[in-house]
C-alpha atoms as a PDB file:
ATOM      1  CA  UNK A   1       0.000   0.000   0.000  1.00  0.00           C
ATOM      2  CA  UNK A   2       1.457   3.276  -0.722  1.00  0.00           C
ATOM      3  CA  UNK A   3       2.237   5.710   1.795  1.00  0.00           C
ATOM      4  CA  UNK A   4       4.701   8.203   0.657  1.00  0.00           C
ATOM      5  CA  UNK A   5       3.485  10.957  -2.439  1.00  0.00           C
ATOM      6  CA  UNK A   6       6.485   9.317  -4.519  1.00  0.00           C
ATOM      7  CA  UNK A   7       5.285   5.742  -3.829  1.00  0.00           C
ATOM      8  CA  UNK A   8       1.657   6.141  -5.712  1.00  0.00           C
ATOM      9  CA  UNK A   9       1.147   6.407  -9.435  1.00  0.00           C
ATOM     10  CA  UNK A  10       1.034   9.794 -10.924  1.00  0.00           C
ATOM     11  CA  UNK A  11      -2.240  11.250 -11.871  1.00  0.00           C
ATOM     12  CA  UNK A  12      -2.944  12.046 -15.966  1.00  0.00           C
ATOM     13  CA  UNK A  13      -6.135  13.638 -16.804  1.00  0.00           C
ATOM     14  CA  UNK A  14      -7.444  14.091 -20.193  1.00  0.00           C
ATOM     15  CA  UNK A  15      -9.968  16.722 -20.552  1.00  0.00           C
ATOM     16  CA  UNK A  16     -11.999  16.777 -23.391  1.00  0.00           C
ATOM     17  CA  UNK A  17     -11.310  19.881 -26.017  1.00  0.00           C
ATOM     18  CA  UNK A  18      -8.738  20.693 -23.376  1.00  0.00           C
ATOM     19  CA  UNK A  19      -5.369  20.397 -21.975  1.00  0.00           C
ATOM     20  CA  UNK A  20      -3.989  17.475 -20.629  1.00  0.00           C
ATOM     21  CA  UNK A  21      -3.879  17.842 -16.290  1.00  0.00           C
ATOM     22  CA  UNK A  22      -0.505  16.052 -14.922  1.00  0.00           C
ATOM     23  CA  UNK A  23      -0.201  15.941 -11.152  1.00  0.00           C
ATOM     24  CA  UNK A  24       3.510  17.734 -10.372  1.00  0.00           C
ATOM     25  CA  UNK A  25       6.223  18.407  -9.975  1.00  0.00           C
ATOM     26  CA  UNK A  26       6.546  17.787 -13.900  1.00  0.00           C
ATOM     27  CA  UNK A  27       9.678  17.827 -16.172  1.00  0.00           C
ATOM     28  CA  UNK A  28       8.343  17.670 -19.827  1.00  0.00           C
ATOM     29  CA  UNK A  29      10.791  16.865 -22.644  1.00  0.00           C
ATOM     30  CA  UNK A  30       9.778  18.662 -25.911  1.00  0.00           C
ATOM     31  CA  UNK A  31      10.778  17.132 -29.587  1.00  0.00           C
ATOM     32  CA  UNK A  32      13.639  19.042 -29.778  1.00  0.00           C
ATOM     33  CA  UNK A  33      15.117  17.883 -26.675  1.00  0.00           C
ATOM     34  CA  UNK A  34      15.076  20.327 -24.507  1.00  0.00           C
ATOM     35  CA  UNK A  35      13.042  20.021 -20.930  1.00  0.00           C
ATOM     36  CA  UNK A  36      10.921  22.448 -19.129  1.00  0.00           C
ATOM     37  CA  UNK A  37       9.635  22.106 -15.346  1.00  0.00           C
ATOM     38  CA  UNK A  38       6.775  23.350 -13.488  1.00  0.00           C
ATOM     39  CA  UNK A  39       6.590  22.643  -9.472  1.00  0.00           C
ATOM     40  CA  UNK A  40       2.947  23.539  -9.437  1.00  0.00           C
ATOM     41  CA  UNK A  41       1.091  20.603  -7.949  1.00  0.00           C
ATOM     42  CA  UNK A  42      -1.242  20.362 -11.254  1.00  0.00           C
ATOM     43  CA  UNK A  43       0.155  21.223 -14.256  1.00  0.00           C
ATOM     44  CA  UNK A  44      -2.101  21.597 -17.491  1.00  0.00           C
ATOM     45  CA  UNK A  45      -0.012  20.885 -20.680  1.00  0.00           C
ATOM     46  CA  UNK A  46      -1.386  22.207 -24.071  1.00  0.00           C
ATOM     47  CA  UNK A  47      -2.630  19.292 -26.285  1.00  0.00           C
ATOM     48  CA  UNK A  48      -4.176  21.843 -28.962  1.00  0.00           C
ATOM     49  CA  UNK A  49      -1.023  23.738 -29.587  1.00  0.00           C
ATOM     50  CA  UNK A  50      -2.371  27.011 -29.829  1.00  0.00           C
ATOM     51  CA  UNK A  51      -0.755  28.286 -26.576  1.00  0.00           C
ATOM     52  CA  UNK A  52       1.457  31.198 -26.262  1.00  0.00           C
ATOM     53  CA  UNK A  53       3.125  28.969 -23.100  1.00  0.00           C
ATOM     54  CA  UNK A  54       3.201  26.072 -25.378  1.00  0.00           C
ATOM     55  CA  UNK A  55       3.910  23.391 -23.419  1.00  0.00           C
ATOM     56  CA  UNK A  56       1.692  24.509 -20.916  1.00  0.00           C
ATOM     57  CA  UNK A  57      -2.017  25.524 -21.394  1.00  0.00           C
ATOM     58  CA  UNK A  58      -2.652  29.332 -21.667  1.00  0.00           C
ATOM     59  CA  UNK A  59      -6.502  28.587 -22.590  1.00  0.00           C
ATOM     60  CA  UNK A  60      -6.082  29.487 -26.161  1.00  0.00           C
ATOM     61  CA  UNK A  61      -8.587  26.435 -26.970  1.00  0.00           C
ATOM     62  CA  UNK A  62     -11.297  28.019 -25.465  1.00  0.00           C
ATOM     63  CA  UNK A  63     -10.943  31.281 -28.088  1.00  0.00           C
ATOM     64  CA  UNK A  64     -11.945  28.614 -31.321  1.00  0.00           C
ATOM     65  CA  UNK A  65     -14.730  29.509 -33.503  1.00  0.00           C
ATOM     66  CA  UNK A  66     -17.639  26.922 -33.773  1.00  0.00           C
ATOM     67  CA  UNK A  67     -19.294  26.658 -37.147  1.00  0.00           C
END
């Protein structure tokens, strides 16, 4: 049974037409190699790539235009 924060499986939730929640401390490596880290203790990363912060979610999805 896990006792210790380090011990349990890390929480990944997907929200639909949104970003991507990852329970943190999070080091993210991006495709060209380098890494970025947030300490926050939920950390939203983009899956729309339309952020300003890309990797992290700035919202942007929410400013689409729905036919």
């Amino acid at each position: 049974m896990p006792t210790a924060p380090e011990d349990r499986p890390r929480r990944v939730t997907v929200v639909p037409g949104g970003p991507v929640l990852v329970e943190g401390p999070v080091e993210l490596e991006l495709p060209d190699g380098t890494t970025v880290r947030s300490d926050r203790f939920v950390v939203a990363v983009c899956a729309c790539r339309r952020s300003r912060r890309y990797p992290f979610c700035d919202t942007s999805h929410r400013r689409t235009r729905r036919a």
